[in-house]
C-alpha atoms as a PDB file:
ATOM      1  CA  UNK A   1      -4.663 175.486  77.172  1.00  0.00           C
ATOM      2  CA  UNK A   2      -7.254 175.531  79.288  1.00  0.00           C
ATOM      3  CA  UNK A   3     -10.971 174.998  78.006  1.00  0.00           C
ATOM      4  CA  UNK A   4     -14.473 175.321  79.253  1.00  0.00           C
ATOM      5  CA  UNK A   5     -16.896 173.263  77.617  1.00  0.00           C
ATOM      6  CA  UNK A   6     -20.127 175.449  77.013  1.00  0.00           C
ATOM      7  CA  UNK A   7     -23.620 174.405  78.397  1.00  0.00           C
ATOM      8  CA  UNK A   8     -26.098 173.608  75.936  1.00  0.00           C
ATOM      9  CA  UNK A   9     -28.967 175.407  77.438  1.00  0.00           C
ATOM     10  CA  UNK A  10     -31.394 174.354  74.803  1.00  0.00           C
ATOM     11  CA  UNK A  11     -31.134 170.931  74.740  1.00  0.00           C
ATOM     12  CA  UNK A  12     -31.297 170.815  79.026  1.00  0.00           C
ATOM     13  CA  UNK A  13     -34.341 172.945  78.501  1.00  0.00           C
ATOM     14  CA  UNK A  14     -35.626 170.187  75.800  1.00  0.00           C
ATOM     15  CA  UNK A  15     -34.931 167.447  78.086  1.00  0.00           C
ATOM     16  CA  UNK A  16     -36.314 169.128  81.034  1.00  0.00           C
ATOM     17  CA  UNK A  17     -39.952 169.230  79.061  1.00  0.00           C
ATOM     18  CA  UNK A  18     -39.457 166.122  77.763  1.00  0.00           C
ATOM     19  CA  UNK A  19     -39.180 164.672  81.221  1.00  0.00           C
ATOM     20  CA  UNK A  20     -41.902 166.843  83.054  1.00  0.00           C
ATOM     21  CA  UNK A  21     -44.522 165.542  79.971  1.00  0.00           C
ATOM     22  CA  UNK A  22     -43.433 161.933  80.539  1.00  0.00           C
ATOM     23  CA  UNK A  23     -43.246 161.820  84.642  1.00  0.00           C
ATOM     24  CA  UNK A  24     -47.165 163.684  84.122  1.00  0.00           C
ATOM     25  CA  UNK A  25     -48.350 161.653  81.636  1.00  0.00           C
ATOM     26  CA  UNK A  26     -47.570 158.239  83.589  1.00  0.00           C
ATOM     27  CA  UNK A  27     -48.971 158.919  87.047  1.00  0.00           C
ATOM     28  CA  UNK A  28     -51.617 160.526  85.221  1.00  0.00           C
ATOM     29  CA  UNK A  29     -52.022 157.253  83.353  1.00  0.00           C
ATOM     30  CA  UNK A  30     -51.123 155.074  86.395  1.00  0.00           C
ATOM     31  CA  UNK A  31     -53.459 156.988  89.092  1.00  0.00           C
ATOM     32  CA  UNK A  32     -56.929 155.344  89.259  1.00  0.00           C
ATOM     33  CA  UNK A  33     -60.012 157.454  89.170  1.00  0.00           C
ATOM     34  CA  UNK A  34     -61.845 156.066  91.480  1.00  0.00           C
ATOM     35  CA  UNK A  35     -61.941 155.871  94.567  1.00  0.00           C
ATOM     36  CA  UNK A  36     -62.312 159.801  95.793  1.00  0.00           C
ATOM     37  CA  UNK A  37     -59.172 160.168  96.569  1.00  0.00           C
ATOM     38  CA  UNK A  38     -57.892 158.569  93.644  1.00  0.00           C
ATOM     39  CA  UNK A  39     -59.947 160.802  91.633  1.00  0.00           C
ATOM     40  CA  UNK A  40     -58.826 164.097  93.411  1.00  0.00           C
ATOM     41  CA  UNK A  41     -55.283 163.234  92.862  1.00  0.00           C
ATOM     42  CA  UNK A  42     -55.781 162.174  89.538  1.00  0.00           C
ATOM     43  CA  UNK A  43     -57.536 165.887  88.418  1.00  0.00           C
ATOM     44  CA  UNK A  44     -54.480 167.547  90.515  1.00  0.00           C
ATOM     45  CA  UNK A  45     -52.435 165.568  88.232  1.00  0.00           C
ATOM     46  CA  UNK A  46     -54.507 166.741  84.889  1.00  0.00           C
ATOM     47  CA  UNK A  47     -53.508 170.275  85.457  1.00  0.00           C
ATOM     48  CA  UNK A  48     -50.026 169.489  85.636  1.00  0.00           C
ATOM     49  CA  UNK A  49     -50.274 169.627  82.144  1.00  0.00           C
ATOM     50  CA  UNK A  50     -50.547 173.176  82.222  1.00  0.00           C
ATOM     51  CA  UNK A  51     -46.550 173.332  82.916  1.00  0.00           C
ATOM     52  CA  UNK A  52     -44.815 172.639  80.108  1.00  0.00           C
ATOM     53  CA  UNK A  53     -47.246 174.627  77.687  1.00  0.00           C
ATOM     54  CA  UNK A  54     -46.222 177.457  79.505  1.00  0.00           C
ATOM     55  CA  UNK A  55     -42.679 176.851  80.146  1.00  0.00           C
ATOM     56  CA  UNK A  56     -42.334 176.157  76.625  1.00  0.00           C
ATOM     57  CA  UNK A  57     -43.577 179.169  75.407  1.00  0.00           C
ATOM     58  CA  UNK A  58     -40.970 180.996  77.912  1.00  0.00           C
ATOM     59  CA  UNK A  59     -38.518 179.227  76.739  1.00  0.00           C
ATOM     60  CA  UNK A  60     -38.338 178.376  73.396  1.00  0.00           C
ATOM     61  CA  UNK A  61     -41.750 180.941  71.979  1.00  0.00           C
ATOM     62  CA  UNK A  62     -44.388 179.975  69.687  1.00  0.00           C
ATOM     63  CA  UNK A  63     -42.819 177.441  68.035  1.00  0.00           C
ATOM     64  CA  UNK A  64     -41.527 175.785  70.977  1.00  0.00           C
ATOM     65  CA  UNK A  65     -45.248 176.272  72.082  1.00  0.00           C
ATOM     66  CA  UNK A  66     -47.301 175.030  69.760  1.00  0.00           C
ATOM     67  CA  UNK A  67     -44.781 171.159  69.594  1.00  0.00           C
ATOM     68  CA  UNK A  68     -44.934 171.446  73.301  1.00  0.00           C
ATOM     69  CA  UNK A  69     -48.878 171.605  73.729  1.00  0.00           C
ATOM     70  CA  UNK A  70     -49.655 168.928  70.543  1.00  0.00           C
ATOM     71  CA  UNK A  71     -47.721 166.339  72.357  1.00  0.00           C
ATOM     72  CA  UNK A  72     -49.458 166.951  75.371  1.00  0.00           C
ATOM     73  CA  UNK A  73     -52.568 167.195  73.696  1.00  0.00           C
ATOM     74  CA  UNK A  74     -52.156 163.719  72.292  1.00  0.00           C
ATOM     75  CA  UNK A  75     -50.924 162.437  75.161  1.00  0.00           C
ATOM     76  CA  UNK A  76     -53.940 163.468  77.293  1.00  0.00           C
ATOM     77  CA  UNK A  77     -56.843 162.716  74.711  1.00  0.00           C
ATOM     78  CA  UNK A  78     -55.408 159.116  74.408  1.00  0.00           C
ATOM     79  CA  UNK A  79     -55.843 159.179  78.145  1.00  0.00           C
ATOM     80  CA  UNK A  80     -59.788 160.486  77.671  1.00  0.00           C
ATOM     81  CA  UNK A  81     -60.491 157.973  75.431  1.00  0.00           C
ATOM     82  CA  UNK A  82     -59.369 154.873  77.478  1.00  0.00           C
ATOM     83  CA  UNK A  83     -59.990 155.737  80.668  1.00  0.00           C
ATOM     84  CA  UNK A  84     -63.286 157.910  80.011  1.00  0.00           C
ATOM     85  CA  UNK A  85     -65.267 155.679  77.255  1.00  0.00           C
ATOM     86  CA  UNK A  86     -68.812 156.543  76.765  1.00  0.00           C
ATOM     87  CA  UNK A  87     -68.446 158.817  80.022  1.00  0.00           C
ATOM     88  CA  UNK A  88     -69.160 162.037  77.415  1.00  0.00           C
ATOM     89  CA  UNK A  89     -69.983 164.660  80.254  1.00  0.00           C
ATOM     90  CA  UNK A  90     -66.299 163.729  81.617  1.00  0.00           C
ATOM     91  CA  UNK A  91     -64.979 164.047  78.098  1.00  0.00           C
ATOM     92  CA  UNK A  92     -66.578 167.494  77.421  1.00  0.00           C
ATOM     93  CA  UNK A  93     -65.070 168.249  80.388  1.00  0.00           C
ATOM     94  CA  UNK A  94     -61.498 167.051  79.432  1.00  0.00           C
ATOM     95  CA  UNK A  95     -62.303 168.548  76.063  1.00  0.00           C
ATOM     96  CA  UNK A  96     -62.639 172.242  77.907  1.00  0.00           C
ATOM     97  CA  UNK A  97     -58.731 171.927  79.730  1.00  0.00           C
ATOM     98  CA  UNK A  98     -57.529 170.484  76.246  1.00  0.00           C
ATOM     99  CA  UNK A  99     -58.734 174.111  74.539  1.00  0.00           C
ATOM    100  CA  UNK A 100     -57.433 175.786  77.693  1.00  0.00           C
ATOM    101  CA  UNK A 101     -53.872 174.243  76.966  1.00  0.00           C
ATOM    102  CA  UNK A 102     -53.516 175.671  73.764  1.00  0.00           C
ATOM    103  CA  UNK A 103     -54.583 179.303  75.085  1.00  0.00           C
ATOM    104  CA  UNK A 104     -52.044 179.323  77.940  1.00  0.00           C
ATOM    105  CA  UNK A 105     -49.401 177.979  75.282  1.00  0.00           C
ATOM    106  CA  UNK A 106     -50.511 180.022  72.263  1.00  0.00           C
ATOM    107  CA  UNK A 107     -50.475 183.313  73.901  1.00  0.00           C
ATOM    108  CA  UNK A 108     -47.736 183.702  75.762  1.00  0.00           C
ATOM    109  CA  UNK A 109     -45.681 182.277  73.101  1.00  0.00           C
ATOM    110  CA  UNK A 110     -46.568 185.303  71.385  1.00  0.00           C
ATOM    111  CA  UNK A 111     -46.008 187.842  74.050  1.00  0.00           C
ATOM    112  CA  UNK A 112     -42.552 185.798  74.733  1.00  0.00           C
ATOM    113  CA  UNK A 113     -41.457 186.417  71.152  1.00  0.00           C
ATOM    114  CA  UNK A 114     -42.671 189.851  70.659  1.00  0.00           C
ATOM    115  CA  UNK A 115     -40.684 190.647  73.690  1.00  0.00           C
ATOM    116  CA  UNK A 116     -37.783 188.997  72.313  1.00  0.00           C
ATOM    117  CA  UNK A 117     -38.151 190.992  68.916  1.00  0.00           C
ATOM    118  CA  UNK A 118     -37.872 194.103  70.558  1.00  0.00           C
ATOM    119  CA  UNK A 119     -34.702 193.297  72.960  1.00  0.00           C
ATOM    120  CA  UNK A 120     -33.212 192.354  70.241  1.00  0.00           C
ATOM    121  CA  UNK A 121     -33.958 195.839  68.530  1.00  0.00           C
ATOM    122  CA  UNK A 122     -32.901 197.397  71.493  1.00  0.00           C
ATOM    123  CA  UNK A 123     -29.590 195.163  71.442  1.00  0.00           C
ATOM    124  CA  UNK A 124     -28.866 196.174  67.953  1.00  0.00           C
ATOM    125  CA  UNK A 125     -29.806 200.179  68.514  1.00  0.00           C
ATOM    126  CA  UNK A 126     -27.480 199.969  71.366  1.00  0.00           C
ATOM    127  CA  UNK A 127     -24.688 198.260  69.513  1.00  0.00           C
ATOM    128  CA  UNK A 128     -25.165 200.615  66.769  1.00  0.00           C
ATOM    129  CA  UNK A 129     -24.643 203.796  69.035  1.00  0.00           C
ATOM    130  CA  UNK A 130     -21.486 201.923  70.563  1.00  0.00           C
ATOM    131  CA  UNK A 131     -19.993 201.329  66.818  1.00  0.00           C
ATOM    132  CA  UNK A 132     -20.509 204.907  66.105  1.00  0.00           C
ATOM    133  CA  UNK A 133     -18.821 206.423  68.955  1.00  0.00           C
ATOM    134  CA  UNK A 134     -15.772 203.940  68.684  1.00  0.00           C
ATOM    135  CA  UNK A 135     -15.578 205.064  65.263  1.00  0.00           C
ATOM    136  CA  UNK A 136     -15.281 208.346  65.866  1.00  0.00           C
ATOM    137  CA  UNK A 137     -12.547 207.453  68.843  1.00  0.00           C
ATOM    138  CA  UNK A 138     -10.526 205.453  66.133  1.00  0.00           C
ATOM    139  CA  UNK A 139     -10.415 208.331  63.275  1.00  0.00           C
ATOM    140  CA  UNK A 140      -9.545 211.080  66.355  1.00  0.00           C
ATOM    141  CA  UNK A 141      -6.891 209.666  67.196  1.00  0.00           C
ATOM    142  CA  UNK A 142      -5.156 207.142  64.748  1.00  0.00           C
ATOM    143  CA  UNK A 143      -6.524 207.964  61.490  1.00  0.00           C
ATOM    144  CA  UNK A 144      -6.861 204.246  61.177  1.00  0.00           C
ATOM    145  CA  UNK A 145     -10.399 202.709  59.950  1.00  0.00           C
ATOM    146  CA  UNK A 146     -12.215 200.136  62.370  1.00  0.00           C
ATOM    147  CA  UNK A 147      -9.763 199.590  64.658  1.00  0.00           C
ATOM    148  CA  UNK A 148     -12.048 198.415  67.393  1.00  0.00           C
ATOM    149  CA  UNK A 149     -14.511 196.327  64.975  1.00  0.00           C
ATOM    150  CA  UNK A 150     -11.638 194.417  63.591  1.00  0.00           C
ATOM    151  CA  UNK A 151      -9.863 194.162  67.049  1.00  0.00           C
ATOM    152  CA  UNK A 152     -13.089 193.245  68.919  1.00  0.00           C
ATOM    153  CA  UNK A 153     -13.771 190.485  66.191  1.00  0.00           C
ATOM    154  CA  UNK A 154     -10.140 188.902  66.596  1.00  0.00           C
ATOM    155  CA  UNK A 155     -10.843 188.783  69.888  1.00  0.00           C
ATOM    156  CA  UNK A 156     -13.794 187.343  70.190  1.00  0.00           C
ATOM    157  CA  UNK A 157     -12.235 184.437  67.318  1.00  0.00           C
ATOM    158  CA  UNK A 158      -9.792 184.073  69.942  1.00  0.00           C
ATOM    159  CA  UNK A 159     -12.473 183.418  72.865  1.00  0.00           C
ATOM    160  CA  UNK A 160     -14.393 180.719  70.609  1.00  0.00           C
ATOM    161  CA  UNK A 161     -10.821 178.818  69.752  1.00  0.00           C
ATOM    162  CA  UNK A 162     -10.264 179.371  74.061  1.00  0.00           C
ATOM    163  CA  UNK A 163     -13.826 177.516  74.622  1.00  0.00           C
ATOM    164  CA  UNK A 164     -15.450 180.907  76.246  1.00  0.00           C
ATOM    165  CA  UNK A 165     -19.310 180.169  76.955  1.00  0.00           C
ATOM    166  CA  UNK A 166     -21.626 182.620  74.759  1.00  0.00           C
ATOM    167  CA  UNK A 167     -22.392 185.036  78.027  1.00  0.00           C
ATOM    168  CA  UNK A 168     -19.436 186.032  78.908  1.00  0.00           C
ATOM    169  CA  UNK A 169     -18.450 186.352  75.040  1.00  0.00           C
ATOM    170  CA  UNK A 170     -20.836 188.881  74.642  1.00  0.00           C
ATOM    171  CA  UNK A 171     -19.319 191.165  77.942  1.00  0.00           C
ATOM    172  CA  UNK A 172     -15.154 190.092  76.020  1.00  0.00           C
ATOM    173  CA  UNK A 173     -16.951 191.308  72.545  1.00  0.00           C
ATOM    174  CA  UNK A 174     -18.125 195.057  74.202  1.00  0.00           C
ATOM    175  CA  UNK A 175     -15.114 195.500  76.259  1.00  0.00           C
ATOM    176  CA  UNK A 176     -12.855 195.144  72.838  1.00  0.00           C
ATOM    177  CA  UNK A 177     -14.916 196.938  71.401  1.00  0.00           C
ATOM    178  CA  UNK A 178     -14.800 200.264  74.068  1.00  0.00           C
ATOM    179  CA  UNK A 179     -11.126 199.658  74.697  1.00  0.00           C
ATOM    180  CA  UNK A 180      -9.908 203.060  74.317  1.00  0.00           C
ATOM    181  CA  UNK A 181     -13.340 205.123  75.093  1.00  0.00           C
ATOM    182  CA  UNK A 182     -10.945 206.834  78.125  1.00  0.00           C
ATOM    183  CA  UNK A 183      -9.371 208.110  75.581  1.00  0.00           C
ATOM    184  CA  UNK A 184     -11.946 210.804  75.961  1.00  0.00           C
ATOM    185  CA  UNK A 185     -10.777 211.960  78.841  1.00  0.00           C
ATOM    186  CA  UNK A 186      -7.114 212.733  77.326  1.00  0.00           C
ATOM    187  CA  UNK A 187      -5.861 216.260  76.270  1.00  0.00           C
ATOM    188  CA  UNK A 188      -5.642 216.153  72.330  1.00  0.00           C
ATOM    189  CA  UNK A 189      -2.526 217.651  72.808  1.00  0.00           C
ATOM    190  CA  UNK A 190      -1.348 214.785  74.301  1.00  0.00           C
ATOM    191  CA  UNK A 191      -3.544 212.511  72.401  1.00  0.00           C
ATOM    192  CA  UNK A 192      -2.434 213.795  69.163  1.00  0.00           C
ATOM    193  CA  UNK A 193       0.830 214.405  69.844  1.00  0.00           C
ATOM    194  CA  UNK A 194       2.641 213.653  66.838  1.00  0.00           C
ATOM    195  CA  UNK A 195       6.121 212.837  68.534  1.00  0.00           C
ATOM    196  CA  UNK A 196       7.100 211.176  71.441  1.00  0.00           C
ATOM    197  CA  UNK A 197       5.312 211.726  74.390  1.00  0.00           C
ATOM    198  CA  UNK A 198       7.149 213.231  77.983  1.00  0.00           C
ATOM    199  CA  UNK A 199       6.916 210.935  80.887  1.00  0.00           C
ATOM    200  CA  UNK A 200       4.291 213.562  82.538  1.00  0.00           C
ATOM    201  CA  UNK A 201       2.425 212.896  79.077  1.00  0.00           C
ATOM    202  CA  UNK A 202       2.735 209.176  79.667  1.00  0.00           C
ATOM    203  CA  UNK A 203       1.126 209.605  83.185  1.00  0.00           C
ATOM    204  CA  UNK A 204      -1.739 211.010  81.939  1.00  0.00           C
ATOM    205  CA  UNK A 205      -2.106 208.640  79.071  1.00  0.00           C
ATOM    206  CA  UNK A 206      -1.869 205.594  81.433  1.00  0.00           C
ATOM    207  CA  UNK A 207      -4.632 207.214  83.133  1.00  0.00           C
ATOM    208  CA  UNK A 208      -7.198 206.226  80.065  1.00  0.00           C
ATOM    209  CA  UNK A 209      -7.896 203.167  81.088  1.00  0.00           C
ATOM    210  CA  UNK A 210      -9.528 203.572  84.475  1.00  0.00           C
ATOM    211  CA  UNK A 211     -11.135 206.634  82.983  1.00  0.00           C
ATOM    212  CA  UNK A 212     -12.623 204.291  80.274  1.00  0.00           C
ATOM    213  CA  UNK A 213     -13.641 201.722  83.741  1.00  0.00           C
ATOM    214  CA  UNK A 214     -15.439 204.845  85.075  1.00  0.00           C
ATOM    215  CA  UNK A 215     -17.115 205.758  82.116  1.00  0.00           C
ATOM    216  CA  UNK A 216     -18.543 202.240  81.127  1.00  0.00           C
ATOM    217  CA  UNK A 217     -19.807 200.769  84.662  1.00  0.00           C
ATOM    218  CA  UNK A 218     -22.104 202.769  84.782  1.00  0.00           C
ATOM    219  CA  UNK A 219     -24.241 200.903  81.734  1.00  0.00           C
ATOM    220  CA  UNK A 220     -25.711 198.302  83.467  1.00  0.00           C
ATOM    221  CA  UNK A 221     -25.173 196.064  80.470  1.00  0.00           C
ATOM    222  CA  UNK A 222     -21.643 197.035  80.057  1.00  0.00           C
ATOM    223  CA  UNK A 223     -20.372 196.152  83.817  1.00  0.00           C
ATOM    224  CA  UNK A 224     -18.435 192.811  82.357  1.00  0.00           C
ATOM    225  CA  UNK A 225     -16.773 194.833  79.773  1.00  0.00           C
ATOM    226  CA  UNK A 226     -15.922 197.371  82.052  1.00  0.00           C
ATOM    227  CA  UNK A 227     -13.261 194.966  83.930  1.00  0.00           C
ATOM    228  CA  UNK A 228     -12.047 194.494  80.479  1.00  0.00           C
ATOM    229  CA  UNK A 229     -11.539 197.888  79.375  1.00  0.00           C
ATOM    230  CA  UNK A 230      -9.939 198.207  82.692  1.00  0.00           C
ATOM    231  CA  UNK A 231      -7.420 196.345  82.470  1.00  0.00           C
ATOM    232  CA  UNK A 232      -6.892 196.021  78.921  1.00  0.00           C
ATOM    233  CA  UNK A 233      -2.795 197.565  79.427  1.00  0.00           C
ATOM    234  CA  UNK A 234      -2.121 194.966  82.082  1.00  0.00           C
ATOM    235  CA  UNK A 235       0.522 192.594  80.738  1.00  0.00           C
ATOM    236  CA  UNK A 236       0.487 189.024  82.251  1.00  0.00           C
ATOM    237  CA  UNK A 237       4.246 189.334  83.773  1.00  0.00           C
ATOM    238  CA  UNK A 238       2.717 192.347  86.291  1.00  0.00           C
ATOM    239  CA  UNK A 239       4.578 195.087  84.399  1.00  0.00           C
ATOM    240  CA  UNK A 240       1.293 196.858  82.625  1.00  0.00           C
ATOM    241  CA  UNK A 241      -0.434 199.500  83.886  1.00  0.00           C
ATOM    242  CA  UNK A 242      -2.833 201.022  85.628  1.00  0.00           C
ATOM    243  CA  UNK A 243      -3.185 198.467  88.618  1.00  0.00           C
ATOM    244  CA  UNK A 244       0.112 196.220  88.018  1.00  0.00           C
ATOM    245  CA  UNK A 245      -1.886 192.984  87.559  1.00  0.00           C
ATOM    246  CA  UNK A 246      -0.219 189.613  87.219  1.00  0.00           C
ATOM    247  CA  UNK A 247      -1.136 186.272  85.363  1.00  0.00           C
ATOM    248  CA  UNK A 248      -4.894 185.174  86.863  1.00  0.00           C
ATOM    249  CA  UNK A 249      -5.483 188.194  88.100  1.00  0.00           C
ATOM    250  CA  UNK A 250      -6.142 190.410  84.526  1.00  0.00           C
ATOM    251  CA  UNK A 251      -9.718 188.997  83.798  1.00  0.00           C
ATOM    252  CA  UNK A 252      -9.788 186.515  81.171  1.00  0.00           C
ATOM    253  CA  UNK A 253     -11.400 189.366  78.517  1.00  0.00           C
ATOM    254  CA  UNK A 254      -8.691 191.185  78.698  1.00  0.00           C
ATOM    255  CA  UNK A 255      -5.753 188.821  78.213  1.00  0.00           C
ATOM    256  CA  UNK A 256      -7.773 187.702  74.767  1.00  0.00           C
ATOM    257  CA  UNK A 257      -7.956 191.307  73.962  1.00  0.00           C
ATOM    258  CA  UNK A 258      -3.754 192.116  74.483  1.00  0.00           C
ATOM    259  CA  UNK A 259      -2.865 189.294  71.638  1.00  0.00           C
ATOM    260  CA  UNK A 260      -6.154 190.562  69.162  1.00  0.00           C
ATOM    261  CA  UNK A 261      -4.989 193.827  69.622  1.00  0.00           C
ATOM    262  CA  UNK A 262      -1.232 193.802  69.386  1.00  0.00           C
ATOM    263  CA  UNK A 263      -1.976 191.217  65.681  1.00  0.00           C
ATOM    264  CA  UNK A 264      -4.390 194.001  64.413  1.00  0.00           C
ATOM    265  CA  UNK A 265      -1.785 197.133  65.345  1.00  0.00           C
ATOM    266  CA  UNK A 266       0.999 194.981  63.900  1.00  0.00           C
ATOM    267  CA  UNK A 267      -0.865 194.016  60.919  1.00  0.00           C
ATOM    268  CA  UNK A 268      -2.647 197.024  60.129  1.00  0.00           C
ATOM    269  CA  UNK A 269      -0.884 200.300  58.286  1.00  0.00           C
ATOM    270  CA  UNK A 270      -0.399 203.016  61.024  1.00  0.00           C
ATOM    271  CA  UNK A 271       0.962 206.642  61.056  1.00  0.00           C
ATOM    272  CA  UNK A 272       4.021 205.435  62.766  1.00  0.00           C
ATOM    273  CA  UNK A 273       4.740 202.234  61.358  1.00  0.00           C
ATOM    274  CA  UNK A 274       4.072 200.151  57.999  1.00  0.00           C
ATOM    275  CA  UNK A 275       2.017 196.985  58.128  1.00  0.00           C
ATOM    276  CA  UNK A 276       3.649 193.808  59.272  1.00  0.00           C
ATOM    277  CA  UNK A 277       2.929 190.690  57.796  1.00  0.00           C
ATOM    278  CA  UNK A 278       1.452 187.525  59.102  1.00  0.00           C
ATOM    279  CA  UNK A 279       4.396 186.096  59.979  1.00  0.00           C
ATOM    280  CA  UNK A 280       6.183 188.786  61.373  1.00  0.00           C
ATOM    281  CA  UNK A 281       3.563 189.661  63.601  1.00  0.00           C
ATOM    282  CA  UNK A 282       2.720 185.732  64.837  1.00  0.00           C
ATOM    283  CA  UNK A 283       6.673 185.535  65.995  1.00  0.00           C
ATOM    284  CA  UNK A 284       6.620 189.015  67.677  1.00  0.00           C
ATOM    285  CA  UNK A 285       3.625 187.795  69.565  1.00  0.00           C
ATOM    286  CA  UNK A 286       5.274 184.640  70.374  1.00  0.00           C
ATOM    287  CA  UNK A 287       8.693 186.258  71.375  1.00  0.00           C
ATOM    288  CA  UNK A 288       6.079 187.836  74.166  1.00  0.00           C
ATOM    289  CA  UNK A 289       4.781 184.733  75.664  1.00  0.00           C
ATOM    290  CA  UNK A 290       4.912 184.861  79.671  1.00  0.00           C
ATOM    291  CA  UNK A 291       5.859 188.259  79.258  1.00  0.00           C
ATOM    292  CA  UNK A 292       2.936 190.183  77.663  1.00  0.00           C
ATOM    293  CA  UNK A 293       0.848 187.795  77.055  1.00  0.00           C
ATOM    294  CA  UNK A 294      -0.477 184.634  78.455  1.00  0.00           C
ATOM    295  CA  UNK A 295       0.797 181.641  77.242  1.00  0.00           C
ATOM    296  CA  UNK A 296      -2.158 179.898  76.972  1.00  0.00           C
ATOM    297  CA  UNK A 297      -3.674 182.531  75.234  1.00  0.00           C
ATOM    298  CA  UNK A 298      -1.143 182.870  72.505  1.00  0.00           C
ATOM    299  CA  UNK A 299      -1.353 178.588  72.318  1.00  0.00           C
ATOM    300  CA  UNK A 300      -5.280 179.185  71.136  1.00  0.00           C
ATOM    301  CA  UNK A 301      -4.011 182.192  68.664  1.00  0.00           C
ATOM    302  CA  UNK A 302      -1.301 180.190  66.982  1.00  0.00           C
ATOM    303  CA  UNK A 303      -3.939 177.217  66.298  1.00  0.00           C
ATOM    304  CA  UNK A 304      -6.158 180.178  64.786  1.00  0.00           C
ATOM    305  CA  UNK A 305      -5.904 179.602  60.921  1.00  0.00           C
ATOM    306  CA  UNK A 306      -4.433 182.575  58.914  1.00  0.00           C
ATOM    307  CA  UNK A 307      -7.375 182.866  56.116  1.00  0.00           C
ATOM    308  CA  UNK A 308      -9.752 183.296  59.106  1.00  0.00           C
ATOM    309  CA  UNK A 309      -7.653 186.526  60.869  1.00  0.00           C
ATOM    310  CA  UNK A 310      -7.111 187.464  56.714  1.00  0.00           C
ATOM    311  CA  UNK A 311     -10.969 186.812  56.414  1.00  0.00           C
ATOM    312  CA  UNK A 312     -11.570 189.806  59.175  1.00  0.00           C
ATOM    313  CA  UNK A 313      -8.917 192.085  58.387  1.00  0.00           C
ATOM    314  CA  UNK A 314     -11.016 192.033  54.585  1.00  0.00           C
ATOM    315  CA  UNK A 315     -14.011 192.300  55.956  1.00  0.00           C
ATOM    316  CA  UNK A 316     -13.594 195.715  56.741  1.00  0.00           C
ATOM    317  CA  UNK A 317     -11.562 196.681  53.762  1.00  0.00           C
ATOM    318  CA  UNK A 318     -13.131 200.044  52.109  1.00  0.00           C
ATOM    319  CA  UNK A 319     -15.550 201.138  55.242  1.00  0.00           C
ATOM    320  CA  UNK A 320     -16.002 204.215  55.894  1.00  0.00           C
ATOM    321  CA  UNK A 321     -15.685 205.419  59.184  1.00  0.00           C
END
C-alpha cells in the first residue's frame, strides 16, 4: 500500500520560531555596542524581535502570541539588564520596544483569530447548504437516508487508514459528499425509473457525472472535489465511464470513494436489493480487486476494523432527511 506520511505543519512552524528567537537573541547578545557600528548593528538586531511576535500571532493567534512575545520579552530584558546597567535613559528606551512587542503581538493575534472564527462559520454555513442539497438528491432518487454522509465518511476513514495529508482530505471528503449532484441534470423519468433502464437511458445516465464536474468547478473551493465527482464511475481496469480512465490515472479521491461507496450500497437496505452483511460485502469487494477497484485501496479497507464502518453506518441510524 502505498503511504504518505503527513507534514506536521505546527510543530515546523514551532521550530521555525524557536530558531528565529534563538539565532536573534545570540547575535543580539554577542554584538558589542560600542563602537558605532557595533551599536547600529546591534539596534538593527533589537528590532528583529519584532518577527516572531508577529509571525506568531499569524500563525498560531493569541495564544501562540502572547508565549511567543513573553519569551522574547525575557530574553531581551535579561539582555537590558547586563549589557545596559545603570545606563536608565537606554533602558527606558528598551523599556518603550518591550511595550511595543506586546502591541504588535497582542493585536493581531486578535484580528488573526477573529478572522479564523468567522471562516470557520463560513466553512460550516457552506457545509451545511452542501448537506442539505445532497439530502434532498439522496431521498429523490433512492429513498435511502444519508447516503452521501455515510458514504463520504467511509471514505474519508479510508483516506486516514491510506495516509492522505489533511488538505487534500478535505477536497476527497466534498467530492463524496457531491457524488451524484449531476444527477440533477437527469430526466426523472429516467432517474426514477423503476425498472431497468434502455441502453439510450443508460447514455444519458452515464452522462451525470461530467454534468456533476460542470456543476461543481465552478465553486472555487470545490475544484479538488470536482475531479472526484468526475470520475467517481471510473473503475481502475479502464472499463468505467465517462472518460475510460485506467489505474493512476482516476485521481486518488475517487478510487477511495468506488470501495466506500460500493460497502455502503451493499450494506445499506435499498429498493432493489436487501442489505448485505459485513462479510458478504468485504468478499464482493475483494472478488473486484484489479478490476473495480484498486488493489491498494481495498488492502487499506480490509485493515479497516468492522466496529469502526458499524460505528458510521449507526451514526446515522434514525436521521431524518
Amino acid at each position: 500500500m502505498r503511504m504518505t506520511i503527513p507534514i506536521n505543519n505546527k510543530k515546523v512552524k514551532i521550530t521555525v520560531l524557536v530558531c528565529l528567537v534563538a539565532l536573534v537573541t545570540l547575535f543580539h547578545f554577542l554584538t558589542p555596542t560600542a563602537p558605532h557600528n557595533y551599536h547600529v548593528a546591534h539596534i538593527v538586531l533589537r528590532k528583529l524581535y519584532f518577527l516572531p511576535p508577529v509571525m506568531a500571532a499569524a500563525w498560531f493567534g493569541l495564544r501562540g502570541a502572547v508565549v511567543t512575545t513573553l519569551a522574547v520579552s525575557i530574553l531581551f530584558s535579561l539582555h537590558a539588564f547586563f549589557d545596559w546597567p545603570g545606563n536608565y535613559m537606554e533602558q527606558a528606551n528598551q523599556l518603550g520596544e518591550l511595550a511595543s512587542f506586546w502591541v504588535v503581538a497582542l493585536v493581531p493575534g486578535y484580528l488573526f483569530d477573529r478572522q479564523r472564527s468567522l471562516l470557520a462559520d463560513i466553512a460550516r454555513a457552506n457545509e451545511e447548504t452542501l448537506l442539505a442539497l445532497v439530502s434532498a438528491l439522496d431521498l429523490r432518487e433512492k429513498k435511502t437516508r444519508m447516503h452521501s454522509q455515510r458514504v463520504r465518511d467511509y471514505t474519508l476513514l479510508l483516506a486516514y487508514r491510506f495516509g492522505v495529508e489533511e488538505k487534500r482530505k478535505r477536497d476527497i471528503g466534498f467530492g463524496a459528499l457531491l457524488h451524484d449532484v449531476g444527477k440533477l441534470a437527469v430526466p426523472d423519468q429516467i432517474l426514477l425509473k423503476p425498472g431497468e433502464l434502455s441502453e439510450p437511458e443508460w447514455e444519458e445516465m452515464r452522462k451525470h457525472p461530467a454534468a456533476g464536474y460542470r456543476i461543481v468547478k465552478r465553486i472555487s473551493f470545490l475544484k479538488g472535489a470536482a475531479e472526484i465527482v468526475y470520475a467517481h464511475h471510473e473503475h481502475f481496469d479502464g472499463t468505467g465511464y465517462p472518460r475510460g480512465l485506467k489505474g493512476m490515472e482516476i485521481p486518488l479521491g475517487a478510487r477511495l470513494f468506488m470501495v466506500a461507496d460500493v460497502y455502503d450500497a451493499l450494506t445499506s437496505e435499498r429498493p432493489y436489493h436487501a442489505k448485505s452483511s459485513y462479510e458478504t460485502a468485504v468478499a464482493m469487494i475483494g472478488a473486484k480487486v484489479g478490476s473495480h477497484f484498486d488493489p491498494a485501496v481495498v488492502d487499506a479497507f480490509m485493515q479497516i476494523e468492522r466496529k469502526e464502518l458499524q460505528a458510521i453506518a449507526e451514526r446515522y441510524q434514525g436521521e431524518i432527511v
